[in-house]
Protein backbone atom coordinates (compact mmCIF):
# COMPACT_ATOMS: atom_id res chain seq x y z
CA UNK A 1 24.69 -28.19 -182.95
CA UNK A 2 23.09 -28.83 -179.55
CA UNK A 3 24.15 -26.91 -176.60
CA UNK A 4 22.14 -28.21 -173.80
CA UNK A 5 21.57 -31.13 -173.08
CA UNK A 6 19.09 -32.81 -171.03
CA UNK A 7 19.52 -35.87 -168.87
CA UNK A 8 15.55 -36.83 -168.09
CA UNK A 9 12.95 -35.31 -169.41
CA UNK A 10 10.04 -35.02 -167.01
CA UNK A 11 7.87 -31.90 -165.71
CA UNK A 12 11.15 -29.90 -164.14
CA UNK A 13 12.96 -30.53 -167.51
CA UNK A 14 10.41 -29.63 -168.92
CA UNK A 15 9.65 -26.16 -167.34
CA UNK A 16 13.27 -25.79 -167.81
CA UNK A 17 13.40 -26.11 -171.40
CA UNK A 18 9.79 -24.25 -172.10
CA UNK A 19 11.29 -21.51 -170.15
CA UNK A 20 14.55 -21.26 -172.07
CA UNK A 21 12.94 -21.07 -175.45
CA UNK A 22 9.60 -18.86 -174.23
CA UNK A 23 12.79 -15.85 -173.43
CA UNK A 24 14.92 -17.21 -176.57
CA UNK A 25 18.15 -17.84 -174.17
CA UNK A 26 18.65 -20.90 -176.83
CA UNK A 27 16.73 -21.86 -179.52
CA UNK A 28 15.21 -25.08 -179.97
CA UNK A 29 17.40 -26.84 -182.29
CA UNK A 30 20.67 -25.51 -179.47
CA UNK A 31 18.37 -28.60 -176.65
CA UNK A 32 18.80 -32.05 -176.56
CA UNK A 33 17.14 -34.46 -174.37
CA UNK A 34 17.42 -38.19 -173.44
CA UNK A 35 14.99 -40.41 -171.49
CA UNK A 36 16.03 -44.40 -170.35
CA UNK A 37 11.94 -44.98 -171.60
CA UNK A 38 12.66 -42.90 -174.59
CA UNK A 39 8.05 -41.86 -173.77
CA UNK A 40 8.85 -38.44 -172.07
CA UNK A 41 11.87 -37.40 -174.08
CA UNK A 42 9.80 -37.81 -177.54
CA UNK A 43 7.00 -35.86 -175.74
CA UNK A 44 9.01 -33.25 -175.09
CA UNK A 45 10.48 -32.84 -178.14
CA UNK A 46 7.14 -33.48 -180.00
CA UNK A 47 5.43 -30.53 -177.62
CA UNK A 48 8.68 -28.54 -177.81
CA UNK A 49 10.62 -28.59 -181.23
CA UNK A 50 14.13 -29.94 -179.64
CA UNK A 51 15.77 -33.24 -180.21
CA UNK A 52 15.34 -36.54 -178.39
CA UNK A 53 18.14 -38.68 -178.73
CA UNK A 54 18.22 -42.61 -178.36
CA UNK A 55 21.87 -43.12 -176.46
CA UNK A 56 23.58 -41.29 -173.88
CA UNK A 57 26.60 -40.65 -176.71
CA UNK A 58 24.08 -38.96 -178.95
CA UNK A 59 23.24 -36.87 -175.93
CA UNK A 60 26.32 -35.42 -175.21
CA UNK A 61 27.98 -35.35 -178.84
CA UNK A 62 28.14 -32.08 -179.01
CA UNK A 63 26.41 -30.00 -176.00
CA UNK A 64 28.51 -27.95 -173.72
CA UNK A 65 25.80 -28.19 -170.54
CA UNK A 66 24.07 -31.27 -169.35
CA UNK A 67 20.98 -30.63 -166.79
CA UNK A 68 20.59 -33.70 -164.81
CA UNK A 69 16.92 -34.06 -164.40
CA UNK A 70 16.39 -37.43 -163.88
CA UNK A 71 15.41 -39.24 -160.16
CA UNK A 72 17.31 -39.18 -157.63
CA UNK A 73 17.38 -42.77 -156.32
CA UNK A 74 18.84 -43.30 -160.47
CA UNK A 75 21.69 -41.36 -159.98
CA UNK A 76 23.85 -44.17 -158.31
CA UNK A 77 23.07 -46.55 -160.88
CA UNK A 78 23.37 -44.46 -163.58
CA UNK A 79 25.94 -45.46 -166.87
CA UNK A 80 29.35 -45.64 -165.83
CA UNK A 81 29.59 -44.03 -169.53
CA UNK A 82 28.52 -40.85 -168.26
CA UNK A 83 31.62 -40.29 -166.33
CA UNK A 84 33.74 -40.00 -169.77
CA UNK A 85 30.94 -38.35 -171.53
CA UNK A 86 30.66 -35.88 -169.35
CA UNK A 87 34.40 -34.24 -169.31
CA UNK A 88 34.65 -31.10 -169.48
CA UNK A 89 31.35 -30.49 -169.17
CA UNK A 90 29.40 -28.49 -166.88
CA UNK A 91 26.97 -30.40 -165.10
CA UNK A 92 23.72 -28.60 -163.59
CA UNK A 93 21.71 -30.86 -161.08
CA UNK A 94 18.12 -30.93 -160.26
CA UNK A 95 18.21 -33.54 -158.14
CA UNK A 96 16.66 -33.49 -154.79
CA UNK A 97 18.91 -34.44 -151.51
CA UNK A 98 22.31 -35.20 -153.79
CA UNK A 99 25.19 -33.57 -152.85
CA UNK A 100 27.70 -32.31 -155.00
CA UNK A 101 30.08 -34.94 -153.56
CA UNK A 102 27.89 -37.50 -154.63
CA UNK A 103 27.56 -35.80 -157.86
CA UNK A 104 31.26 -35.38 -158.19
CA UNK A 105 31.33 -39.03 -157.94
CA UNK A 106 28.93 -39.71 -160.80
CA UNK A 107 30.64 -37.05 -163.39
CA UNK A 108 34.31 -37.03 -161.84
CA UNK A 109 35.58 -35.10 -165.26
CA UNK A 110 32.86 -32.17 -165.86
CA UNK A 111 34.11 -28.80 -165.31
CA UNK A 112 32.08 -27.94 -162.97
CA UNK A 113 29.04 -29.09 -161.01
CA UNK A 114 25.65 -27.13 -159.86
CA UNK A 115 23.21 -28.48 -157.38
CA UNK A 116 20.11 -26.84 -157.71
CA UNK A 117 16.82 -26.51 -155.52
CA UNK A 118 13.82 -25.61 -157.52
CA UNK A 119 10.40 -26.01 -156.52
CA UNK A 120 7.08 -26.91 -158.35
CA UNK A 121 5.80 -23.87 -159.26
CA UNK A 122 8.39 -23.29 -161.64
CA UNK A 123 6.87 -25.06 -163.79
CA UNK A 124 4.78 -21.87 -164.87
CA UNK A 125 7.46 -19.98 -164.29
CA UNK A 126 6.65 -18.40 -160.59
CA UNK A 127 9.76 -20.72 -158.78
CA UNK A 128 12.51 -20.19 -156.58
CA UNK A 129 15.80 -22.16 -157.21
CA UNK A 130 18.66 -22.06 -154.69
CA UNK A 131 21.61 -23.11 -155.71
CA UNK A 132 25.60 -23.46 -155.40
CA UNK A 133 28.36 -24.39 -157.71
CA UNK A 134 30.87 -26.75 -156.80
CA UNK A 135 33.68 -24.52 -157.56
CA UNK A 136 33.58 -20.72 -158.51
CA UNK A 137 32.20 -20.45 -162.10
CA UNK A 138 33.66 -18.46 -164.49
CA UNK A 139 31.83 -15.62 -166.32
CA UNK A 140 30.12 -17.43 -169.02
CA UNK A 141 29.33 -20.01 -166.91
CA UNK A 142 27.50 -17.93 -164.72
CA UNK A 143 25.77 -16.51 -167.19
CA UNK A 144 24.27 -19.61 -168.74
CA UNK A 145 23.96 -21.42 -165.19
CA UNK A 146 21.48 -17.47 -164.27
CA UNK A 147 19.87 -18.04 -167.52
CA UNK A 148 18.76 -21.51 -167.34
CA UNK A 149 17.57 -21.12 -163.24
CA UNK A 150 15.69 -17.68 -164.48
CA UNK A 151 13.28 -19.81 -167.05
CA UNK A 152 11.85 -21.46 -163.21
CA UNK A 153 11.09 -17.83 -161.71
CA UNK A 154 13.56 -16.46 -159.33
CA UNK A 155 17.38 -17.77 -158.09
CA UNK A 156 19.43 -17.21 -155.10
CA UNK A 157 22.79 -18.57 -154.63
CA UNK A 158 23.92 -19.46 -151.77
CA UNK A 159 26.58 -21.90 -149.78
CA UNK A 160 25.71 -25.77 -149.55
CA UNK A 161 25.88 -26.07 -146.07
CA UNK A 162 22.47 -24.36 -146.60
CA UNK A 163 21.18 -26.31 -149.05
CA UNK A 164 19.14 -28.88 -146.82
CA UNK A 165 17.40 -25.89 -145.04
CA UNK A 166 16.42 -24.21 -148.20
CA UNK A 167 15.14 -27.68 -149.27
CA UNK A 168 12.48 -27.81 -146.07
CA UNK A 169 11.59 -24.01 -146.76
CA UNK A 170 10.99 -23.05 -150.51
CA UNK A 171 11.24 -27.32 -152.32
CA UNK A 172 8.84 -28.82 -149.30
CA UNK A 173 7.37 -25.44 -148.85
CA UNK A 174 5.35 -25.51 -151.52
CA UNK A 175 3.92 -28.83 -150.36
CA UNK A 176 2.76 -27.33 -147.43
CA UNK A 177 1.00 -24.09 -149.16
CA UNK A 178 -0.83 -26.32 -151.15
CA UNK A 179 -1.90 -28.19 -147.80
CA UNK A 180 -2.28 -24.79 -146.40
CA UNK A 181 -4.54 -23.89 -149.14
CA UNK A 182 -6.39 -27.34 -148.99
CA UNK A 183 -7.25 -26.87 -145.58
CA UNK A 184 -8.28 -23.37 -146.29
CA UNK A 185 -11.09 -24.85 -148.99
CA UNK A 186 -12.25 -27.45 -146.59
CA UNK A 187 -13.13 -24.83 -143.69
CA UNK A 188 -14.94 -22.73 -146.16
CA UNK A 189 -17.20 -25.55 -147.20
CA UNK A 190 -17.44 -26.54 -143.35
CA UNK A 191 -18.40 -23.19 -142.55
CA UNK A 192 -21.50 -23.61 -145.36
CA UNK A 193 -19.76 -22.42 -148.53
CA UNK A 194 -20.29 -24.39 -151.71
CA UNK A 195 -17.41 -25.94 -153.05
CA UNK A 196 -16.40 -23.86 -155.77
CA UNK A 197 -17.23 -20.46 -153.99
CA UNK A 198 -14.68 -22.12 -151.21
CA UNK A 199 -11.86 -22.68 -153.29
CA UNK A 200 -12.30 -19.34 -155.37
CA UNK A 201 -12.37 -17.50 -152.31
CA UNK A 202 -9.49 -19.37 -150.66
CA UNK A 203 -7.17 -19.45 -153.99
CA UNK A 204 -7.43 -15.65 -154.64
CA UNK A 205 -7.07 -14.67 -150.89
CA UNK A 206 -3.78 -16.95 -150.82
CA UNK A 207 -2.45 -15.49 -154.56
CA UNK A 208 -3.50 -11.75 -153.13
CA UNK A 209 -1.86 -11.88 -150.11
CA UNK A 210 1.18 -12.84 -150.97
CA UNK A 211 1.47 -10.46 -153.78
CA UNK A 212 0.45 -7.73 -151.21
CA UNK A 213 3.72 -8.80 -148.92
CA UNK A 214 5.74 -9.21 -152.31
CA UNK A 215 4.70 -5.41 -153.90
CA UNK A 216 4.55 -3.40 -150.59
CA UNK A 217 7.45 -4.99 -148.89
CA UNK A 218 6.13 -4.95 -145.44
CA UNK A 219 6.34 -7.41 -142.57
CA UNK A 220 3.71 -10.00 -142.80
CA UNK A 221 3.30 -9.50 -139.01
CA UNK A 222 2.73 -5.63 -140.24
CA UNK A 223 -0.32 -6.52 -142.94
CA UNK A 224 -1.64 -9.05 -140.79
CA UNK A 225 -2.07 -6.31 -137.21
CA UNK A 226 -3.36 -4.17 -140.07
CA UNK A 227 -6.58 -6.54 -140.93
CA UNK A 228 -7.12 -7.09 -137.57
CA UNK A 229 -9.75 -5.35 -135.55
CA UNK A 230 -9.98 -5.80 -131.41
CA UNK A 231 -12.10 -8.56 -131.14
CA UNK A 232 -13.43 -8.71 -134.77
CA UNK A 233 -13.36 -11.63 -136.92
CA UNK A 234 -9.55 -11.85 -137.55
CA UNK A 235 -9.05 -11.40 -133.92
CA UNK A 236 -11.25 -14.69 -133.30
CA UNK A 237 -9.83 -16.66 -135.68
CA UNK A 238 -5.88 -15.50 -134.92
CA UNK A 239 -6.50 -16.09 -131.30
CA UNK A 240 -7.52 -19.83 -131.99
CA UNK A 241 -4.21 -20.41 -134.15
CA UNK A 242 -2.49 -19.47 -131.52
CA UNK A 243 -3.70 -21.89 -129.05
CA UNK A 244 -2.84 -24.45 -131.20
CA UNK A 245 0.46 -23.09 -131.52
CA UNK A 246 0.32 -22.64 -135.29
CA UNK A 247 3.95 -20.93 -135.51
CA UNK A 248 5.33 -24.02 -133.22
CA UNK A 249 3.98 -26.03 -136.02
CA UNK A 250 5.35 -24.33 -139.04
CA UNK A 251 8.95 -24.59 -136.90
CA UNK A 252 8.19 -28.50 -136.58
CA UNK A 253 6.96 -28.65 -140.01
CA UNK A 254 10.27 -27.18 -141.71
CA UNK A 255 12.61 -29.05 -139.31
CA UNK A 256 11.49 -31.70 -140.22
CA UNK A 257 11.46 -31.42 -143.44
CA UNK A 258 15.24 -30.39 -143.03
CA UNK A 259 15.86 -33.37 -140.80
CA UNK A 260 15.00 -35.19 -143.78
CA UNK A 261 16.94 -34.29 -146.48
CA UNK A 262 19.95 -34.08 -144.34
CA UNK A 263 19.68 -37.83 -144.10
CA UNK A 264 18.40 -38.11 -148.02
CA UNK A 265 21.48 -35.71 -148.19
CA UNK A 266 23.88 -38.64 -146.44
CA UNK A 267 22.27 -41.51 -148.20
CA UNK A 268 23.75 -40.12 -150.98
């Protein structure tokens, strides 16, 4: 008897369901999964030992929890069937910008509804999800609702009405480390690096440092005085961020990025 059930089944559903079964919160044979292709659904069951399923009924037959993993832009046109399939259900979304008004709309009968946040790198397990319910949840709700965010890496609840900013900071976020980090690679090879020195160098500074701010717990603005010498190297390089009014940029960067999904947010 399935438990779970998985509406899409593409790399977030994925990390989802590798991440369930790696810590044994349900077994493989408790996760079902549909795709409208039927391609990524078989692949996941092929990699991962769960079911696909060939009809939305077969889906949700028997599983207590659907994860909605699909795009966003399909969740308007999505089977009117789902509506009765889904009640009584609770309903956990991964979708990007989609309220859980709009949600609400799609599954008018499920228990209860979840909009989540994760980002990419929980697909190795290193994520942050935020996340609200709809309603309160009850206890074994909870519990499964914890479970499930925990196989992405790490999950703070908080209201809605924060949802769009926590979108811009940890979902887009990641975007812009990986920018961050491009840029990083490029200067090294501009300042007569070879490629693959660059990027090693620039990778392992990025993973160290932010595991030094993670462990000791110390303002970033703390570490980063500590590494710099009067008019060393750090120094020089700080003082040209500055006059380009790096910080400004972040604030532009993520305000933007919240701008956006405010509007994805009322497209919805």
């Amino acid at each position: 008897m399935s438990k779970v059930a998985f509406l899409g089944a593409g790399n977030m559903a994925s990390a989802i369901v590798e991440g369930l079964i790696d810590k044994g919160t349900f077994r493989h044979e408790e996760i079902v999964c549909y795709s409208a292709s039927g391609r990524t659904a078989n692949s996941l069951a092929a990699r991962t030992g769960i079911k696909a399923v060939s009809s939305l009924a077969d889906l949700l037959a028997t599983a207590d929890i659907l994860v909605v993993a699909f795009k966003p832009q399909h969740l308007a046109p999505a089977d009117p069937a789902l509506a009765e399939l889904t009640a009584n259900k609770l309903v956990i979304s991964v979708l990007s910008g989609k309220r859980t008004s709009s949600l609400r709309r799609a599954f008018p009968q499920a228990r209860n509804i979840v909009r989540t946040m994760p980002n990419t790198p929980g697909r190795i397990g290193a994520g942050i999800t935020a996340w609200c319910p709809e309603h309160p949840l009850t206890a074994t709700d909870r519990t499964h609702v914890t479970a499930m965010l925990s196989a992405l890496g790490q999950a703070v609840e908080m209201d809605e009405v924060h949802l769009d900013a926590a979108t811009a900071v940890s979902g887009s976020g990641a975007g812009f480390v990986f920018e961050f980090a491009a840029a990083l690679c490029a200067a090294g090879e501009a300042a007569d690096l070879p490629p693959e020195v660059a990027r090693q160098l620039a990778l392992e500074t990025l993973l160290g440092s932010a595991r030094l701010i993670a462990r000791t717990g110390e303002n970033p603005e703390k570490l980063r005085d500590q590494v710099t010498s009067p008019n060393g190297t750090t120094f020089a390089g700080l003082e040209r961020l500055r006059a380009g009014d790096f910080r400004g940029l972040i604030r532009e960067t993520v305000l933007a990025a919240k701008a956006r999904a405010v509007e994805l947010s009322q497209d919805s």
